[in-house]
PDB file of N, CA and C in Angstrom:
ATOM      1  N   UNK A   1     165.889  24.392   4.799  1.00  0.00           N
ATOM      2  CA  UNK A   1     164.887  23.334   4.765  1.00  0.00           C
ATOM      3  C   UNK A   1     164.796  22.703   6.155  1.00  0.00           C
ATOM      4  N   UNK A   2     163.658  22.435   6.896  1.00  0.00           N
ATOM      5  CA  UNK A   2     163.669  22.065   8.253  1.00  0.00           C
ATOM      6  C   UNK A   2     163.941  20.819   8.024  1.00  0.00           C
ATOM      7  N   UNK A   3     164.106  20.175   9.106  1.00  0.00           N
ATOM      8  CA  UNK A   3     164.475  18.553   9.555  1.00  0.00           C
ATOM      9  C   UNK A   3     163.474  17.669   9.115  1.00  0.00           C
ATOM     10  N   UNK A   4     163.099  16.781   7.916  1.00  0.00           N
ATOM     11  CA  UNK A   4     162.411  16.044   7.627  1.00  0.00           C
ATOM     12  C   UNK A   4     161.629  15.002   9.334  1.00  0.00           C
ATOM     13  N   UNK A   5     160.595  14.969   9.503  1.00  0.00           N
ATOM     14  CA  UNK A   5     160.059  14.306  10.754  1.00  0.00           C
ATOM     15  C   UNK A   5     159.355  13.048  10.372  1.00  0.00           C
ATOM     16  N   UNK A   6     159.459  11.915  11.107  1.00  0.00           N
ATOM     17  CA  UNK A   6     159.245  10.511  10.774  1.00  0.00           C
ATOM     18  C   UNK A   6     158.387  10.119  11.786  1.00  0.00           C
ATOM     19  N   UNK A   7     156.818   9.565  11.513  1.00  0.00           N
ATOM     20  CA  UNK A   7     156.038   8.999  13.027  1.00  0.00           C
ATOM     21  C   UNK A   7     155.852   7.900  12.719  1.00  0.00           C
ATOM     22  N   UNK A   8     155.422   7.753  13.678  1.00  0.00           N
ATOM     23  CA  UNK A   8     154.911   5.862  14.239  1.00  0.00           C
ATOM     24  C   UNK A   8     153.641   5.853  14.888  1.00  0.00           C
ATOM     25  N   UNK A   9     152.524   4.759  14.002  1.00  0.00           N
ATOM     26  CA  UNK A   9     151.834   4.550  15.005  1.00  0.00           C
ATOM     27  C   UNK A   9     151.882   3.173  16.231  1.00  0.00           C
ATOM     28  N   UNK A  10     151.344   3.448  17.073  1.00  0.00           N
ATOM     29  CA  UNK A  10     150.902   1.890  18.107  1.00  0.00           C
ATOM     30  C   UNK A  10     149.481   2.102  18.210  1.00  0.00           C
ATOM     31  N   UNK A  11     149.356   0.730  18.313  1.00  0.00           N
ATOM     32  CA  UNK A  11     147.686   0.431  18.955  1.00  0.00           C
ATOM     33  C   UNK A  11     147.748   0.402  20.027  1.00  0.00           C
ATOM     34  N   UNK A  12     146.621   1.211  20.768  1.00  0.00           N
ATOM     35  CA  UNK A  12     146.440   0.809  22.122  1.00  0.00           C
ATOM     36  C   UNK A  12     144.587   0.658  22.418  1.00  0.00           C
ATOM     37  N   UNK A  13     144.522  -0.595  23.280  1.00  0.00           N
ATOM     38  CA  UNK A  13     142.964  -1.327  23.213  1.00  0.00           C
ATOM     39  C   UNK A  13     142.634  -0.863  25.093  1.00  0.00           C
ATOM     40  N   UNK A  14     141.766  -0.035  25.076  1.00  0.00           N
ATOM     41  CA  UNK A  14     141.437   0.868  26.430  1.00  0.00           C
ATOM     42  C   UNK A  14     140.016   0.425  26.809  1.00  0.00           C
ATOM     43  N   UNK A  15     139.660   0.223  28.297  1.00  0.00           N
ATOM     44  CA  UNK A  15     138.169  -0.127  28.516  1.00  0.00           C
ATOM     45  C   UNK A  15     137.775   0.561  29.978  1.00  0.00           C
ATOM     46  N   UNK A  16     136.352   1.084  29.864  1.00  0.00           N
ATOM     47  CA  UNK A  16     136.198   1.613  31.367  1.00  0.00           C
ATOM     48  C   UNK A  16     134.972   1.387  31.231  1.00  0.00           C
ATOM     49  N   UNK A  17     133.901   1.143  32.718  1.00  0.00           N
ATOM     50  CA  UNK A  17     133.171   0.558  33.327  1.00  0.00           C
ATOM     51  C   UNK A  17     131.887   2.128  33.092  1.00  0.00           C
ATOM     52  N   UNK A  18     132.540   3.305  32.174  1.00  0.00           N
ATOM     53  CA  UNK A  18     131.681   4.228  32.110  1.00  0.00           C
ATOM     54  C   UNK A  18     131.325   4.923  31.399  1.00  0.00           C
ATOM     55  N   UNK A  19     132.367   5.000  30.229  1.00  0.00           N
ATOM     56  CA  UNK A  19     131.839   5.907  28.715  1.00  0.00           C
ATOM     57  C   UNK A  19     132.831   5.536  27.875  1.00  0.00           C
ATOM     58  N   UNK A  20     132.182   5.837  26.306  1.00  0.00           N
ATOM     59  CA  UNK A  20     133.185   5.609  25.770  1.00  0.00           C
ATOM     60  C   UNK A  20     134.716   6.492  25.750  1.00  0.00           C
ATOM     61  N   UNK A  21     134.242   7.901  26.066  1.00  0.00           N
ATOM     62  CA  UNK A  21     135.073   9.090  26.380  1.00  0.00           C
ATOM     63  C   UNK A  21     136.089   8.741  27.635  1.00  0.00           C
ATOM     64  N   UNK A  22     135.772   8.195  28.312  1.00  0.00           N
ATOM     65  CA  UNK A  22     136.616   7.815  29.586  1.00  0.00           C
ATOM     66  C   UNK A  22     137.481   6.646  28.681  1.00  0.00           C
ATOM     67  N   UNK A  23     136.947   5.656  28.449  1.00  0.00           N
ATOM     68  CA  UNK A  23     138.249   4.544  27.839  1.00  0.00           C
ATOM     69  C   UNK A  23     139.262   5.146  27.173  1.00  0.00           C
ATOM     70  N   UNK A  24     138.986   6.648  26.275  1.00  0.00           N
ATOM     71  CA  UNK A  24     139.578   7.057  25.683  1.00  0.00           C
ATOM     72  C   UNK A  24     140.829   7.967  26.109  1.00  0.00           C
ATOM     73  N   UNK A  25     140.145   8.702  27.285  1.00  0.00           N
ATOM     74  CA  UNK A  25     140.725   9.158  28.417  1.00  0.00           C
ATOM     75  C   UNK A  25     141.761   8.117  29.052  1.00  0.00           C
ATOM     76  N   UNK A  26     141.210   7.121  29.804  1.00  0.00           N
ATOM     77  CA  UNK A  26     142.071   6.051  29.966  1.00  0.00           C
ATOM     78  C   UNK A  26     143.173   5.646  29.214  1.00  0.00           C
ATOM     79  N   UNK A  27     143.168   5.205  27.851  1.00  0.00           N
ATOM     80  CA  UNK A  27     143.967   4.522  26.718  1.00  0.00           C
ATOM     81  C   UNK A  27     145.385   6.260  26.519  1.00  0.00           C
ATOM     82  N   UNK A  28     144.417   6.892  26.760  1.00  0.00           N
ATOM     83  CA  UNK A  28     145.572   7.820  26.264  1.00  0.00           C
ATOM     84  C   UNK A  28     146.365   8.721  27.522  1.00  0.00           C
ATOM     85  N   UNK A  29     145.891   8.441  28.632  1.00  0.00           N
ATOM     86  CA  UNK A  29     147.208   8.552  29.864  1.00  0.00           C
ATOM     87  C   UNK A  29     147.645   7.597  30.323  1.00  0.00           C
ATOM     88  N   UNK A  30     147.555   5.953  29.743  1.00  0.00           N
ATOM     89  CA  UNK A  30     148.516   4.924  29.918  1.00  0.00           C
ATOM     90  C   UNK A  30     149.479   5.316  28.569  1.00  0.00           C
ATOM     91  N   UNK A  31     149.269   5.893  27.159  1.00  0.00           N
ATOM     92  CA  UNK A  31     149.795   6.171  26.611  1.00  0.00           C
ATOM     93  C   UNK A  31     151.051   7.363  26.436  1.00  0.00           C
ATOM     94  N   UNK A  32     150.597   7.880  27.416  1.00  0.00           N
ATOM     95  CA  UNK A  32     151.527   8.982  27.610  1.00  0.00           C
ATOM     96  C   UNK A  32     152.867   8.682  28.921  1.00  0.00           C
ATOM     97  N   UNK A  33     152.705   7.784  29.349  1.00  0.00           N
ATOM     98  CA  UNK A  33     153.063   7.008  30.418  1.00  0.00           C
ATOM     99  C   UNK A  33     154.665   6.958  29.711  1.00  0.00           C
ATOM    100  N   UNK A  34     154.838   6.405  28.738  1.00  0.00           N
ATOM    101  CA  UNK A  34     155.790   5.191  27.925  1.00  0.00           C
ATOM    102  C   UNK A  34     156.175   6.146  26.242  1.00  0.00           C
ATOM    103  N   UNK A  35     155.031   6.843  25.917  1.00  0.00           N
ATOM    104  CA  UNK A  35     155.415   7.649  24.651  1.00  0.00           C
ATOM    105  C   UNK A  35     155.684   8.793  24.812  1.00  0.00           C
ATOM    106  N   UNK A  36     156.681   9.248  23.884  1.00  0.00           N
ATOM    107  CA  UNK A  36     156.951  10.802  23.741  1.00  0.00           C
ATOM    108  C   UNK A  36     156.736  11.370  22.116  1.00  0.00           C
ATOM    109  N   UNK A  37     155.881  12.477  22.806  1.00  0.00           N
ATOM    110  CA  UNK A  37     156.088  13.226  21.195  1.00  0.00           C
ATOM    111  C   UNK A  37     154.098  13.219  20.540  1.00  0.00           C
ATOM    112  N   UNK A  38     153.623  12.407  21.395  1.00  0.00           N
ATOM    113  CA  UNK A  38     152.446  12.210  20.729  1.00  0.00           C
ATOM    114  C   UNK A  38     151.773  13.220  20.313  1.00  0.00           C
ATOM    115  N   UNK A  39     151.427  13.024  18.919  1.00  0.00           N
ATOM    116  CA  UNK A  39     150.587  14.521  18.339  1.00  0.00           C
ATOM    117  C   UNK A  39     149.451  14.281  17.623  1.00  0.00           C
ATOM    118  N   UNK A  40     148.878  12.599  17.777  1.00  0.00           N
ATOM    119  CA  UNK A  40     147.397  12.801  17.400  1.00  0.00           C
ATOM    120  C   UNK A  40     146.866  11.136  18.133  1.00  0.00           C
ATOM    121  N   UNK A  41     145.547  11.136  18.104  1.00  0.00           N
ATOM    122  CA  UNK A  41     144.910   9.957  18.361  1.00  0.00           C
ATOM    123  C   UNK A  41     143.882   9.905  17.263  1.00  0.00           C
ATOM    124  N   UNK A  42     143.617   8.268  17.072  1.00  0.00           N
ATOM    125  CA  UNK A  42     142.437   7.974  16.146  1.00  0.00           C
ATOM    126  C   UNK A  42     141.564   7.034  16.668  1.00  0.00           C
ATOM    127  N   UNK A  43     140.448   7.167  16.560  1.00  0.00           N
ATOM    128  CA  UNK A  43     139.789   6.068  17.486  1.00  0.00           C
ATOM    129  C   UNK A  43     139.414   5.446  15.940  1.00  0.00           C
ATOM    130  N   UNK A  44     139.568   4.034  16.054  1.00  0.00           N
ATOM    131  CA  UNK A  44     139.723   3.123  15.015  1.00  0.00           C
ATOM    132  C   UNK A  44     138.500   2.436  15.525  1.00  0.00           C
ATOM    133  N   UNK A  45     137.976   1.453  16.510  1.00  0.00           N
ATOM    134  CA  UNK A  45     136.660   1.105  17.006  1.00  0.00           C
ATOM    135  C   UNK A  45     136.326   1.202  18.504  1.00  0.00           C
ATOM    136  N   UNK A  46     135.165   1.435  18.741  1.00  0.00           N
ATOM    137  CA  UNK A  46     134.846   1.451  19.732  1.00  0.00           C
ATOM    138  C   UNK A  46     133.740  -0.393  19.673  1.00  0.00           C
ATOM    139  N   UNK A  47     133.799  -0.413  21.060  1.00  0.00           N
ATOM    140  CA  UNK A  47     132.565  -1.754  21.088  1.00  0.00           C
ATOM    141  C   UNK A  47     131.821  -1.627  23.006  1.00  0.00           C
ATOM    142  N   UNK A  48     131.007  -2.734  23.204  1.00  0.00           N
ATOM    143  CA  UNK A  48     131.037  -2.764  24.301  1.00  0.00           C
ATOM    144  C   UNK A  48     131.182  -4.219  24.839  1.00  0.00           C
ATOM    145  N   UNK A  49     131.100  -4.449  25.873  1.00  0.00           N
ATOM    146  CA  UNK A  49     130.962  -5.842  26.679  1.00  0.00           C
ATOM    147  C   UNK A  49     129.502  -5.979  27.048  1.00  0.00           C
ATOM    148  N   UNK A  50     129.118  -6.702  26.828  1.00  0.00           N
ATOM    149  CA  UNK A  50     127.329  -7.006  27.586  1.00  0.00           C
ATOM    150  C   UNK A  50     127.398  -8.144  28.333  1.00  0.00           C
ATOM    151  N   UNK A  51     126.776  -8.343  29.580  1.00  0.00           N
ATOM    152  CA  UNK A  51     126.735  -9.040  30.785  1.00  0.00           C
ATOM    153  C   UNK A  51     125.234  -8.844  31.266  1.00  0.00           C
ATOM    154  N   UNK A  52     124.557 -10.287  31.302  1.00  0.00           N
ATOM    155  CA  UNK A  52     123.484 -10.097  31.963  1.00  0.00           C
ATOM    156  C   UNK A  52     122.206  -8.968  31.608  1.00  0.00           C
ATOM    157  N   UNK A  53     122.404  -8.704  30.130  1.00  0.00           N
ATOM    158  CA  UNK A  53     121.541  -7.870  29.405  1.00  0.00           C
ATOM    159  C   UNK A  53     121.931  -6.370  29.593  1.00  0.00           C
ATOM    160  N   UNK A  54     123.481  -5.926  30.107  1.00  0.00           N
ATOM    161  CA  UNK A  54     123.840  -4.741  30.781  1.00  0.00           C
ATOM    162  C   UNK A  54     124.612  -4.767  29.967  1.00  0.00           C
ATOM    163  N   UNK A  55     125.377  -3.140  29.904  1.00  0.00           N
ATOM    164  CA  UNK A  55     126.573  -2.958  29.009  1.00  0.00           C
ATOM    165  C   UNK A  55     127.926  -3.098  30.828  1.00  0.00           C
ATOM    166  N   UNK A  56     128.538  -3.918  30.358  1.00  0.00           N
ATOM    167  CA  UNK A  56     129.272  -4.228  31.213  1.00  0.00           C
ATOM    168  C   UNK A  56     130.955  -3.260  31.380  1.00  0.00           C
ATOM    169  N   UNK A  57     131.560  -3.237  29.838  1.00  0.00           N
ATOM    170  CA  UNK A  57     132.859  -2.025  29.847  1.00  0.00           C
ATOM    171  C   UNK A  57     132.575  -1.652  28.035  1.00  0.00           C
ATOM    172  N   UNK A  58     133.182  -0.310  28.022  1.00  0.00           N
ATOM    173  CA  UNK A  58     132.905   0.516  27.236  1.00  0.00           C
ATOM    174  C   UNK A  58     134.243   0.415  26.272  1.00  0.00           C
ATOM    175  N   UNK A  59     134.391  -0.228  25.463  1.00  0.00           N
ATOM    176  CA  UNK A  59     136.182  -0.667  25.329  1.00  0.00           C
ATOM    177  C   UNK A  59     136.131   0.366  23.943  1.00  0.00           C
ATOM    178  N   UNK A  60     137.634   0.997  23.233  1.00  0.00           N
ATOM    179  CA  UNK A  60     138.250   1.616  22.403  1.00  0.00           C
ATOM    180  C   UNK A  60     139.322   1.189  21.850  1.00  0.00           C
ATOM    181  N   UNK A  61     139.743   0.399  20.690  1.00  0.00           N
ATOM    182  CA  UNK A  61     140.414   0.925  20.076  1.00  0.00           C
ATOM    183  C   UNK A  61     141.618   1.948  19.440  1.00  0.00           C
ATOM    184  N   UNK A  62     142.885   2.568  19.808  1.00  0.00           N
ATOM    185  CA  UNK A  62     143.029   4.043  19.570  1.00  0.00           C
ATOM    186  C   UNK A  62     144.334   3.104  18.832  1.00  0.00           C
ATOM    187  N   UNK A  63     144.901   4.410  17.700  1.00  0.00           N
ATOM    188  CA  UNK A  63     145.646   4.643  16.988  1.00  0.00           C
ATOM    189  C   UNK A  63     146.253   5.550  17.667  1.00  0.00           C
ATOM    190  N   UNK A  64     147.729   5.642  18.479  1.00  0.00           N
ATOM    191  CA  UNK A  64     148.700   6.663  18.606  1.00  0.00           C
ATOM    192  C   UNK A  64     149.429   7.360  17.650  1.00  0.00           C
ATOM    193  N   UNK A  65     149.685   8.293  17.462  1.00  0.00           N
ATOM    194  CA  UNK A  65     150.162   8.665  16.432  1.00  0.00           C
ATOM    195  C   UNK A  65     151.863   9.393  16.925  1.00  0.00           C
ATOM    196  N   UNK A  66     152.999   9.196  17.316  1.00  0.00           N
ATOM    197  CA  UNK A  66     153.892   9.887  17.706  1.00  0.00           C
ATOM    198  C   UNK A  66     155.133  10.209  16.656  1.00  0.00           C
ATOM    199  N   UNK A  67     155.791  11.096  17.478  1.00  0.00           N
ATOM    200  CA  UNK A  67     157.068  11.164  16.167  1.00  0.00           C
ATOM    201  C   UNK A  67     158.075  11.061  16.962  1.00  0.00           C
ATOM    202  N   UNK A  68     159.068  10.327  15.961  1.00  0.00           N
ATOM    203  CA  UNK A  68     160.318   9.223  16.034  1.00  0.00           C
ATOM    204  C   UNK A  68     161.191  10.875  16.794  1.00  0.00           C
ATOM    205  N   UNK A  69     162.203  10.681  18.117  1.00  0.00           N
ATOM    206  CA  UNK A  69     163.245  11.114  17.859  1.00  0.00           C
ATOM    207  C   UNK A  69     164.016  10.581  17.516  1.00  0.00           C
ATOM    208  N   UNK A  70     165.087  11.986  17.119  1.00  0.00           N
ATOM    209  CA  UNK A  70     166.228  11.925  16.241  1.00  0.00           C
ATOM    210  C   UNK A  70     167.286  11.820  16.814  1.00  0.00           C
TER     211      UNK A  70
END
């Protein structure tokens, strides 16, 4: 029987000045920075900032998904 495996999520709240794909990009190589093991992301919300009738940053939401070592 293999080794029963245990994960964890964290939130992490990501924003860039250019897509929503980039914040996401962003959020998840500050995430990899500090976590090990990560084996999924969830984007939980996306939104934007508006300034002056402009979309100002493109912000995300993400669900990390990693597993606990043993």
């Amino acid at each position: 029987m293999p080794d029963p495996r245990v994960a964890r999520v964290t939130v992490i709240i990501a924003g860039s000045p250019k897509s929503f794909d980039d914040a996401v990009q962003i959020g998840f190589a500050r995430a990899t920075k500090t976590l090990r093991g990560i084996t999924g992301i969830r984007i939980v919300e996306q939104r934007v900032a508006v300034e002056d009738a402009k979309i100002k940053e493109y912000r995300v939401r993400l669900e990390v998904i990693f597993v606990l070592e043993t």
